[in-house]
N, C-alpha and C. Protein backbone atom coordinates (compact mmCIF):
# COMPACT_ATOMS: atom_id res chain seq x y z
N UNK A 1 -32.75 26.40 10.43
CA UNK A 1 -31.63 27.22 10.05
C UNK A 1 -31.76 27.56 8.57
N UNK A 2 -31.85 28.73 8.38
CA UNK A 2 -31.75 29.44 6.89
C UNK A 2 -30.82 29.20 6.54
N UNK A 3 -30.38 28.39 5.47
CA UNK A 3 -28.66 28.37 4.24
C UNK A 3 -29.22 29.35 3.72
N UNK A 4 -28.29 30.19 3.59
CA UNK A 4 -27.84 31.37 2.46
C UNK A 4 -26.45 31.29 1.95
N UNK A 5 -25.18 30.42 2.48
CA UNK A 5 -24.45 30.38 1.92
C UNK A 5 -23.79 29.08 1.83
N UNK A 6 -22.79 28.64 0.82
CA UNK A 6 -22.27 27.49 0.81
C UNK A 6 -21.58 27.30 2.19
N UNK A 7 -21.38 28.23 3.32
CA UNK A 7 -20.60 28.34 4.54
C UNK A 7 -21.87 27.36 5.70
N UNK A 8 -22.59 28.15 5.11
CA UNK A 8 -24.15 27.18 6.29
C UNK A 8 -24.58 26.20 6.01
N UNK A 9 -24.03 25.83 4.66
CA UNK A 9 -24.58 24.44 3.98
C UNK A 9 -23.27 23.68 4.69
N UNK A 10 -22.21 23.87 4.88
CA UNK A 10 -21.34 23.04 5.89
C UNK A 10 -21.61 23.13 6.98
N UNK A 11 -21.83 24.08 7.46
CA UNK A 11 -22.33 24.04 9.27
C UNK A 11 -23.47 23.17 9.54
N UNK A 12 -24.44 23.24 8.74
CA UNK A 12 -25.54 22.68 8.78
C UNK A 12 -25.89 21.06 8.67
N UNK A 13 -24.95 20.80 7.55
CA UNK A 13 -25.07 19.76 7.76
C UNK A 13 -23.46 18.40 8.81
N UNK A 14 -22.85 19.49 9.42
CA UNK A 14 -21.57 19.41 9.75
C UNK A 14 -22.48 18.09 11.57
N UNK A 15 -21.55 16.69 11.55
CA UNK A 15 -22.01 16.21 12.68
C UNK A 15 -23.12 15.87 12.14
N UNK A 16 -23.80 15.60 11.50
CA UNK A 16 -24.98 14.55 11.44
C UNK A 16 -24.68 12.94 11.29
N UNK A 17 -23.21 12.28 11.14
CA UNK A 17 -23.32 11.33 11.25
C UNK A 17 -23.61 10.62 9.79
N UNK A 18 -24.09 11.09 8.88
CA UNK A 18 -24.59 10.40 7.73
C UNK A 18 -23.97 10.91 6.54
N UNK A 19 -24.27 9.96 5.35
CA UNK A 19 -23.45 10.40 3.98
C UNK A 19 -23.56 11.25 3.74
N UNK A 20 -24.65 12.41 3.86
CA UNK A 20 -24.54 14.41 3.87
C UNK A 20 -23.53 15.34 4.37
N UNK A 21 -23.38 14.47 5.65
CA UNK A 21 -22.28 14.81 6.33
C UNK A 21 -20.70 15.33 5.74
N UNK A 22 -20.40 16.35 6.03
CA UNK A 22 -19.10 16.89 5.01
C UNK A 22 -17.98 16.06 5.77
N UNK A 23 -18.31 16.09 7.42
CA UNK A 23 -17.11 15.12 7.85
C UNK A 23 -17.16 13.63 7.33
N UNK A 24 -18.57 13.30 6.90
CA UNK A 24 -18.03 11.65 7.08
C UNK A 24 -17.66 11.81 5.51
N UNK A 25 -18.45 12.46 4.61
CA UNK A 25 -17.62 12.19 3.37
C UNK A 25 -16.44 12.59 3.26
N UNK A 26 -15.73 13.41 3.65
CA UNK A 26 -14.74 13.70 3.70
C UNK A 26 -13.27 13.10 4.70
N UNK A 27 -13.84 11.91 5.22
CA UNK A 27 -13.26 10.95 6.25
C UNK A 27 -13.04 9.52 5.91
N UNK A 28 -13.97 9.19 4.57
CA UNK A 28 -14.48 7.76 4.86
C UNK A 28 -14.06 7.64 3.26
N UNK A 29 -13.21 6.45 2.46
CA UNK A 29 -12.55 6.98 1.64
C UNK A 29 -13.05 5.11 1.17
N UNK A 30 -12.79 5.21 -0.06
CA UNK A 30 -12.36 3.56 -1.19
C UNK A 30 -11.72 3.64 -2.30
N UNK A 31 -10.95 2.94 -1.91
CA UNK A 31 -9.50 2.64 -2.74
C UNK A 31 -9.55 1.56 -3.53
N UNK A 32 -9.52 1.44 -4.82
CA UNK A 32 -9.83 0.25 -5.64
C UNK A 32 -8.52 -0.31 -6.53
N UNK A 33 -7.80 -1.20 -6.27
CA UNK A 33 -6.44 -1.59 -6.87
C UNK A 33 -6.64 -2.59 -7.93
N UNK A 34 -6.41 -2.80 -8.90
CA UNK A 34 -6.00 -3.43 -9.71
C UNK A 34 -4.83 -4.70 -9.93
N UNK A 35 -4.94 -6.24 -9.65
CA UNK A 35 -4.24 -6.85 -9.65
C UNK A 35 -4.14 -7.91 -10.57
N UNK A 36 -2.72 -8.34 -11.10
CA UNK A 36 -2.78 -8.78 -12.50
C UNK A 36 -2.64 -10.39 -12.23
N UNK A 37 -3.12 -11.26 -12.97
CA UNK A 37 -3.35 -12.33 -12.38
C UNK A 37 -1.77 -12.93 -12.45
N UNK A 38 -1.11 -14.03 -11.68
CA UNK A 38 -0.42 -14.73 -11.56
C UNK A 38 0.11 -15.51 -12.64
N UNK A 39 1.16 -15.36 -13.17
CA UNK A 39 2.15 -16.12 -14.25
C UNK A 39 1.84 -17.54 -14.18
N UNK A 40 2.63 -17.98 -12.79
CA UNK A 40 2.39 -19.48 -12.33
C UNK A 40 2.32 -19.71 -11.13
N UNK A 41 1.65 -20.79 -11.20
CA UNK A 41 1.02 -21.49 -9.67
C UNK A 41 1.86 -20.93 -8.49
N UNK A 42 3.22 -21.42 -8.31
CA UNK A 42 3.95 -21.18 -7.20
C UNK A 42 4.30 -19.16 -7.27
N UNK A 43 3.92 -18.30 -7.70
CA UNK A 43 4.22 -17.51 -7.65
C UNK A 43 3.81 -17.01 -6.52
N UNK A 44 4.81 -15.78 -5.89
CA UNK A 44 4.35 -15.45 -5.06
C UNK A 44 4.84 -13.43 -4.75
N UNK A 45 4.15 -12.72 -4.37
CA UNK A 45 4.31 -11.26 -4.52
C UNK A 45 3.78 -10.56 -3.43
N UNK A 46 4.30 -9.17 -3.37
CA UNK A 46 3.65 -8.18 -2.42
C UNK A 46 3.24 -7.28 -4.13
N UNK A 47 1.57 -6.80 -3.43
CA UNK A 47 1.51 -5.31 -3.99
C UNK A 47 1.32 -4.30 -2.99
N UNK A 48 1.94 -3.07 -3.22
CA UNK A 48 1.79 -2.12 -2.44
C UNK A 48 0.80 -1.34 -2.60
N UNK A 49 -0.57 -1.40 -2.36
CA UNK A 49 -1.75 -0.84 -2.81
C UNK A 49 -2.08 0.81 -2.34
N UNK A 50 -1.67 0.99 -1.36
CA UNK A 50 -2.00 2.61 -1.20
C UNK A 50 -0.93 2.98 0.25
N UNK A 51 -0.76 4.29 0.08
CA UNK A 51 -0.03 5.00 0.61
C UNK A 51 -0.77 5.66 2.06
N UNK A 52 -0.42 6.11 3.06
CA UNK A 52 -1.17 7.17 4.31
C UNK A 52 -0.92 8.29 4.09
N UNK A 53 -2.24 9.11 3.58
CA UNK A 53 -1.92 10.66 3.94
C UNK A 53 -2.40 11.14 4.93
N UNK A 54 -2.68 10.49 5.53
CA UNK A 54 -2.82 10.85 7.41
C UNK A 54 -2.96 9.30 7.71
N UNK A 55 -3.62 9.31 9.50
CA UNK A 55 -3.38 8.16 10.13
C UNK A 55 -4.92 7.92 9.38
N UNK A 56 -4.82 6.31 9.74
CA UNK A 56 -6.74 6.09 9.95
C UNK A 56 -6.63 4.72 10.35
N UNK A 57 -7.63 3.85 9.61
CA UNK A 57 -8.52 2.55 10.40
C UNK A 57 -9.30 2.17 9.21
N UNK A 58 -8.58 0.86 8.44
CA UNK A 58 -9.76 -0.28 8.05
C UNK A 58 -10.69 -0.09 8.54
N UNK A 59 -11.56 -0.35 7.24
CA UNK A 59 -13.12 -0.41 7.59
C UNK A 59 -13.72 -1.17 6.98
N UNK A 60 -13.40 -2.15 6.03
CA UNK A 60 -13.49 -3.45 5.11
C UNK A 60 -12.50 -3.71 3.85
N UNK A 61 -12.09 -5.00 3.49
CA UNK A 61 -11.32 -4.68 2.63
C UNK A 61 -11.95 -5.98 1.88
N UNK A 62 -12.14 -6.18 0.35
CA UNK A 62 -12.40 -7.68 -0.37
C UNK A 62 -11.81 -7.61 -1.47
N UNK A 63 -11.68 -8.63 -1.99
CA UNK A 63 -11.23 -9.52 -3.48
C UNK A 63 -12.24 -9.23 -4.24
N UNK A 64 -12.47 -8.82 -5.33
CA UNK A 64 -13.26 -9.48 -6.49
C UNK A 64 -12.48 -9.87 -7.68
N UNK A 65 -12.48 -11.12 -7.77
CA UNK A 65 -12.06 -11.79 -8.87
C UNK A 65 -12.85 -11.81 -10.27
N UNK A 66 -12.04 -11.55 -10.97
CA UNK A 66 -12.59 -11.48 -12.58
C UNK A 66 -12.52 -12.91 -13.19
N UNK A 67 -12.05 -13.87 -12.68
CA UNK A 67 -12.14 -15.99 -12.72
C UNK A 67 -12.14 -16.38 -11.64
N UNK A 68 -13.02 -17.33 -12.07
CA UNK A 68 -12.59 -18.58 -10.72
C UNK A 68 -11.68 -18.92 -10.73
N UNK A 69 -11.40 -19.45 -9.08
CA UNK A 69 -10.07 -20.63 -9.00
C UNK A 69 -10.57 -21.59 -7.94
N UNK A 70 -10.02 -22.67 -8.46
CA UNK A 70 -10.44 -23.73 -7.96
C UNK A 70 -9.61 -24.06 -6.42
N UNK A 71 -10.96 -24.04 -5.50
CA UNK A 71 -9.97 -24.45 -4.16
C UNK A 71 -9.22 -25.88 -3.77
N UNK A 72 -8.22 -25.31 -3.16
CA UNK A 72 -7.42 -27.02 -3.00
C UNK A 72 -6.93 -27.03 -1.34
N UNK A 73 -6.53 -27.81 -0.47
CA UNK A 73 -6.41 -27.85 0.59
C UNK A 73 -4.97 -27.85 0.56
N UNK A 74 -3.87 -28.59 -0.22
CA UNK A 74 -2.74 -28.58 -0.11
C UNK A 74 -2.00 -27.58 -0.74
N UNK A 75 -2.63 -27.19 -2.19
CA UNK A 75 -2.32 -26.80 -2.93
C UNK A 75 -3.06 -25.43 -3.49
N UNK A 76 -2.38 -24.30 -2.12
CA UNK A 76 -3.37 -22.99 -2.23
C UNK A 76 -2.79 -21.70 -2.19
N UNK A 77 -3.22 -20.75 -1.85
CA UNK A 77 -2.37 -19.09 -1.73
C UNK A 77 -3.09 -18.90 -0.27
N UNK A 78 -2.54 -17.88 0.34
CA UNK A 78 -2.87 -16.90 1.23
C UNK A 78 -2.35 -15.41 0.86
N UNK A 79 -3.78 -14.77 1.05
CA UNK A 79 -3.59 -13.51 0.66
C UNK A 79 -3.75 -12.58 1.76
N UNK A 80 -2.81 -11.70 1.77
CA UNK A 80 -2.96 -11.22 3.66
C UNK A 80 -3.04 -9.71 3.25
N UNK A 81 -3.52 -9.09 4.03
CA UNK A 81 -3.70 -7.35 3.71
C UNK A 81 -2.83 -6.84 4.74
N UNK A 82 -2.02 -6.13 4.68
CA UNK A 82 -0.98 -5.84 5.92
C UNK A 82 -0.26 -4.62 5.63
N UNK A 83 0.13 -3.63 6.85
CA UNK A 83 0.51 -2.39 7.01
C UNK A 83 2.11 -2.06 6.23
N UNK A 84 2.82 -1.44 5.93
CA UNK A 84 3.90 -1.47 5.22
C UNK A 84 4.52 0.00 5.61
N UNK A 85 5.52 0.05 6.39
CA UNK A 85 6.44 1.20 5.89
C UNK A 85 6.97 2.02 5.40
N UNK A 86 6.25 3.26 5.15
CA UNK A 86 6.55 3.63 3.85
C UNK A 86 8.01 4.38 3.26
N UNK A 87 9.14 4.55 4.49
CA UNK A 87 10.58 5.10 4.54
C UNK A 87 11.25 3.62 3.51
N UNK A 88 10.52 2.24 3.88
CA UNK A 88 11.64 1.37 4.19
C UNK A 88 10.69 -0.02 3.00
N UNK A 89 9.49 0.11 2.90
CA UNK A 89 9.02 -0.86 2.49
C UNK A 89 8.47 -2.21 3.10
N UNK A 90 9.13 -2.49 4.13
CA UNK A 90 9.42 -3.36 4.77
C UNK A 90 7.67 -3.44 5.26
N UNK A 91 7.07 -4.77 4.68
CA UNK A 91 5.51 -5.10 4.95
C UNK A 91 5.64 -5.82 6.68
N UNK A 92 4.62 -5.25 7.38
CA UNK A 92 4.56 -5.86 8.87
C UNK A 92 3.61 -7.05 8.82
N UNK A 93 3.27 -7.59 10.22
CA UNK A 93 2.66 -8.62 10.17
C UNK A 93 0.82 -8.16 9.92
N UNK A 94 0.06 -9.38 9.33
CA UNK A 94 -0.54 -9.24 8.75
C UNK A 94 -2.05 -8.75 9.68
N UNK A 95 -2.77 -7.62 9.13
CA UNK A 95 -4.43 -7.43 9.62
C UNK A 95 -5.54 -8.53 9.93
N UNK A 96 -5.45 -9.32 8.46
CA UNK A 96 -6.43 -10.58 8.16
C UNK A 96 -5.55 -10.90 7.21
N UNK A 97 -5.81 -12.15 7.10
CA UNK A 97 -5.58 -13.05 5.71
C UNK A 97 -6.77 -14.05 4.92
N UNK A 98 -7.00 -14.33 3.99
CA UNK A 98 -7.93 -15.80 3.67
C UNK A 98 -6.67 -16.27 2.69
N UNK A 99 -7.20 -17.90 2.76
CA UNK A 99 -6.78 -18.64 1.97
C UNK A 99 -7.72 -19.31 0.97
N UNK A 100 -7.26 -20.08 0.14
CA UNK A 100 -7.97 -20.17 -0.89
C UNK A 100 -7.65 -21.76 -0.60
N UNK A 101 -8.25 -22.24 0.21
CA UNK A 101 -8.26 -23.66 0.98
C UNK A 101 -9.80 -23.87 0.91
N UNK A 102 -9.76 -25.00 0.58
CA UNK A 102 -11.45 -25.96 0.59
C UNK A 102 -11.86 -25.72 2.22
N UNK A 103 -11.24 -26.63 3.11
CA UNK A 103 -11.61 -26.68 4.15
C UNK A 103 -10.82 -25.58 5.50
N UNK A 104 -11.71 -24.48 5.73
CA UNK A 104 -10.98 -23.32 6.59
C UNK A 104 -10.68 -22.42 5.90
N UNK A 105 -10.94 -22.50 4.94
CA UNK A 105 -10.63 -21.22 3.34
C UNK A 105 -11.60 -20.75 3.01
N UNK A 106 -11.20 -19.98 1.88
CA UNK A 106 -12.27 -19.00 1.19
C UNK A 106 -13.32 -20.05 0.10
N UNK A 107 -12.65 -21.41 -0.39
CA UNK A 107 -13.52 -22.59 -1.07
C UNK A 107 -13.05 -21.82 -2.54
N UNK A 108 -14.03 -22.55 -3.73
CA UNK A 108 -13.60 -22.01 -5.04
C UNK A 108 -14.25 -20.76 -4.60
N UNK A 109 -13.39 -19.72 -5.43
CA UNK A 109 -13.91 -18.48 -6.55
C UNK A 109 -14.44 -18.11 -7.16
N UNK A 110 -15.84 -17.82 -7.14
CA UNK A 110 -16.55 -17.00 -8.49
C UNK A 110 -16.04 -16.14 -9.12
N UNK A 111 -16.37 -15.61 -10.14
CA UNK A 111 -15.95 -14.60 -11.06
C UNK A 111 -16.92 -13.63 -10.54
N UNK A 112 -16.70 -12.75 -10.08
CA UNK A 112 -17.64 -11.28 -10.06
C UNK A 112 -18.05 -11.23 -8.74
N UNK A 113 -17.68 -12.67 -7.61
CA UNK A 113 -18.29 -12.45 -6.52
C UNK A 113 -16.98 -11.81 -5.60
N UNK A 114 -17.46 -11.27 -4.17
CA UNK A 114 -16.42 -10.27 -3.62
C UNK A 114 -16.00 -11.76 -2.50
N UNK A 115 -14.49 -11.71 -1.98
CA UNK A 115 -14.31 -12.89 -1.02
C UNK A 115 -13.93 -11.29 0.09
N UNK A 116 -14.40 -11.30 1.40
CA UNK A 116 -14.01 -10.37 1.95
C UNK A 116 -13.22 -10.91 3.20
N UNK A 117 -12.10 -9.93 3.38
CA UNK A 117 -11.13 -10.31 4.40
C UNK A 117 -12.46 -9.74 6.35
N UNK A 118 -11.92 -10.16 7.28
CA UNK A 118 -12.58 -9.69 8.46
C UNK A 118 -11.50 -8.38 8.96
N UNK A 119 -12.39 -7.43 9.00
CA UNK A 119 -11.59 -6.52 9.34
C UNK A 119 -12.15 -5.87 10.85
N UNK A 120 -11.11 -5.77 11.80
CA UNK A 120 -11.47 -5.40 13.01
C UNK A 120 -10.90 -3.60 13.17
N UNK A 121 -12.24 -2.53 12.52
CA UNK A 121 -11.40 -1.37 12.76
C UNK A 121 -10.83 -0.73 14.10
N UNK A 122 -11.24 -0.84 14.70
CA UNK A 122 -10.42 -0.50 16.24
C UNK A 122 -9.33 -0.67 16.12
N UNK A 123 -8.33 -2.33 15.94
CA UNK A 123 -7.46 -2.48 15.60
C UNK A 123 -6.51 -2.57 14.15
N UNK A 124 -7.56 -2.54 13.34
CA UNK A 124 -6.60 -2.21 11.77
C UNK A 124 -6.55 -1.37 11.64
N UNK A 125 -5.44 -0.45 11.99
CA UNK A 125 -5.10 0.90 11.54
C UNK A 125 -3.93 1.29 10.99
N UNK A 126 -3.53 2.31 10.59
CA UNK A 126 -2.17 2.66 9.76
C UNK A 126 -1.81 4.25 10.59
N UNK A 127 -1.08 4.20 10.29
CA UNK A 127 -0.28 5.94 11.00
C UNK A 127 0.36 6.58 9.44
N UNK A 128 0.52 7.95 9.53
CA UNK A 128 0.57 8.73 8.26
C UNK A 128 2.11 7.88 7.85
N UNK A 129 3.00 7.18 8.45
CA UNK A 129 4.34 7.10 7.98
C UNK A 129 3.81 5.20 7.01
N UNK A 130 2.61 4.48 6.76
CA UNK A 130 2.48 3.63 6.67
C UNK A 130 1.64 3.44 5.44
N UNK A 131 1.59 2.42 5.01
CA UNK A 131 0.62 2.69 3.70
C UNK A 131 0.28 0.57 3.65
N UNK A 132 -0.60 0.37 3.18
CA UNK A 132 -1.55 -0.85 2.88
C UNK A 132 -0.55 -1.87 1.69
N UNK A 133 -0.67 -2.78 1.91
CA UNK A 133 0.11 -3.63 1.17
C UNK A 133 -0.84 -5.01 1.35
N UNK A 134 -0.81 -5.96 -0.29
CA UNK A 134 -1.00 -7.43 -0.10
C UNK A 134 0.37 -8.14 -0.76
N UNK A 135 -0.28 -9.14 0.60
CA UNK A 135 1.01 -10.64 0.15
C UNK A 135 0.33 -11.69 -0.56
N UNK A 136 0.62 -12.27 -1.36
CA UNK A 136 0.57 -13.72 -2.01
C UNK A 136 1.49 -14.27 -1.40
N UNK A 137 1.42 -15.55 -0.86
CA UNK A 137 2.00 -16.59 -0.78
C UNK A 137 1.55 -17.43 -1.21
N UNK A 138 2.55 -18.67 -1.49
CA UNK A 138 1.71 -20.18 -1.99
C UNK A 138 2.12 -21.40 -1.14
N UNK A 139 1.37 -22.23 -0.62
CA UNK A 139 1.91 -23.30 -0.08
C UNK A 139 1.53 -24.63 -1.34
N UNK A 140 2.20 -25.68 -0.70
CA UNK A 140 2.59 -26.62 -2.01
C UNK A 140 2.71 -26.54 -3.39
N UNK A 141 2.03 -26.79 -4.58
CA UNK A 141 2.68 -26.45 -5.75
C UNK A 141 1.75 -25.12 -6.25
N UNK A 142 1.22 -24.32 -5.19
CA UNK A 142 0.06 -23.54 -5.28
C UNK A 142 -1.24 -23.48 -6.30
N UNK A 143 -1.09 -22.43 -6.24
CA UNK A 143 -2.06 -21.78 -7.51
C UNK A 143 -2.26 -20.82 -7.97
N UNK A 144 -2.63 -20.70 -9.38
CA UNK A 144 -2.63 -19.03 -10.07
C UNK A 144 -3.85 -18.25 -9.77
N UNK A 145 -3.45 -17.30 -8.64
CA UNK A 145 -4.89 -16.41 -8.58
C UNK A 145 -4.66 -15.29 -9.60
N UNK A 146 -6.39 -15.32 -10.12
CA UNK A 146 -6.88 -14.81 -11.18
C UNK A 146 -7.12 -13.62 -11.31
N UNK A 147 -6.66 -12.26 -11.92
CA UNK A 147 -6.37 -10.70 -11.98
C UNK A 147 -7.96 -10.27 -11.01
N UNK A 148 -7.64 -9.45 -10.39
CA UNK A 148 -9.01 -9.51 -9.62
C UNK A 148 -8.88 -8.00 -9.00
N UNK A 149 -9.51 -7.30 -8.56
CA UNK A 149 -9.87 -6.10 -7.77
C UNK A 149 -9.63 -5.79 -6.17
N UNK A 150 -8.98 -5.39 -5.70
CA UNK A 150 -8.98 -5.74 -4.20
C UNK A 150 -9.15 -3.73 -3.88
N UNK A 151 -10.42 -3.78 -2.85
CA UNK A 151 -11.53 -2.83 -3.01
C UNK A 151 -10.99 -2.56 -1.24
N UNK A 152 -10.02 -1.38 -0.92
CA UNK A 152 -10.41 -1.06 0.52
C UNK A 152 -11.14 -0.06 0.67
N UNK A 153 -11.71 -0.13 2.31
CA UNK A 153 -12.45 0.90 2.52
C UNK A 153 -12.11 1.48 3.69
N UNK A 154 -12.01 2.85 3.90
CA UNK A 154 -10.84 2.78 5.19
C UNK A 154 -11.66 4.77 5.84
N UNK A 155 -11.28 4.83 7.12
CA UNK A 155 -11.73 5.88 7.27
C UNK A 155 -10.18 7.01 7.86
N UNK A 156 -10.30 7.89 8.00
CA UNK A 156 -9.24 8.90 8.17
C UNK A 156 -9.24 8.78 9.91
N UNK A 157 -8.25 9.22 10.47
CA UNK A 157 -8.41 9.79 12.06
C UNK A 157 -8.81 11.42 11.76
């Protein structure tokens, strides 16, 4: 096929499936949030990280922490990535979560390394009225997680 115009350079490469692809780049999106590290141990928060401008589907989501934190079994967070409402706020139940537990957890924290949540896209999805949210929680006297990056990657319907 002869391109002669920027019109055939979309047709052309339109459906191949790969990063050339105008649909997949234009489908397949990363969202990079900014989170400020924790005051004190027991703290606990939602951030509301991104909004739906149409429906879509998780496609990986991770942590990168800018410090370590030291894992504890009693004394830990769970960080859950979960769908949110966007009329009402109101965060639903959670996609994935890790904890920052020695044993069944994410273990200590590197600085610079990514902890990634399991994301099942078939079922992690959002509808245009919904937008992405994380929870902190802390169980026992917790712990301060450290300002860190939380990196989704998500594709459009």
């Amino acid at each position: 096929m002869a391109i002669a115009t920027s019109t055939d350079l979309l047709i052309h490469y339109a459906h191949t499936q790969s990063e050339t692809d105008v649909d997949y780049v234009l489908r397949y999106r990363t969202t990079r949030v900014e989170r400020a590290a924790d005051a004190l141990a027991a703290d606990t928060s939602v951030h509301y990280l991104m909004t739906g401008i149409k429906a879509g589907r998780l496609t990986s989501v991770q942590i990168l922490p800018e410090a370590a934190l030291t894992a504890h079994d009693t004394n830990y967070a769970t960080l859950s990535i979960c769908p949110y409402t966007l009329a009402t706020g109101v965060v639903a139940a959670a996609y994935d979560a890790v904890t920052t537990k020695i044993t069944g957890g994410t273990g200590n924290w590197v600085a610079g390394v990514a902890e990634p949540f399991t994301i099942a896209a078939a079922t992690d999805v959002f509808a245009v009225t919904q937008g992405i949210a994380l929870t902190v929680a802390k169980a026992g006297a917790g712990v301060v997680v450290p300002r860190c990056t939380i990196e989704i990657e998500y594709s459009l319907d």
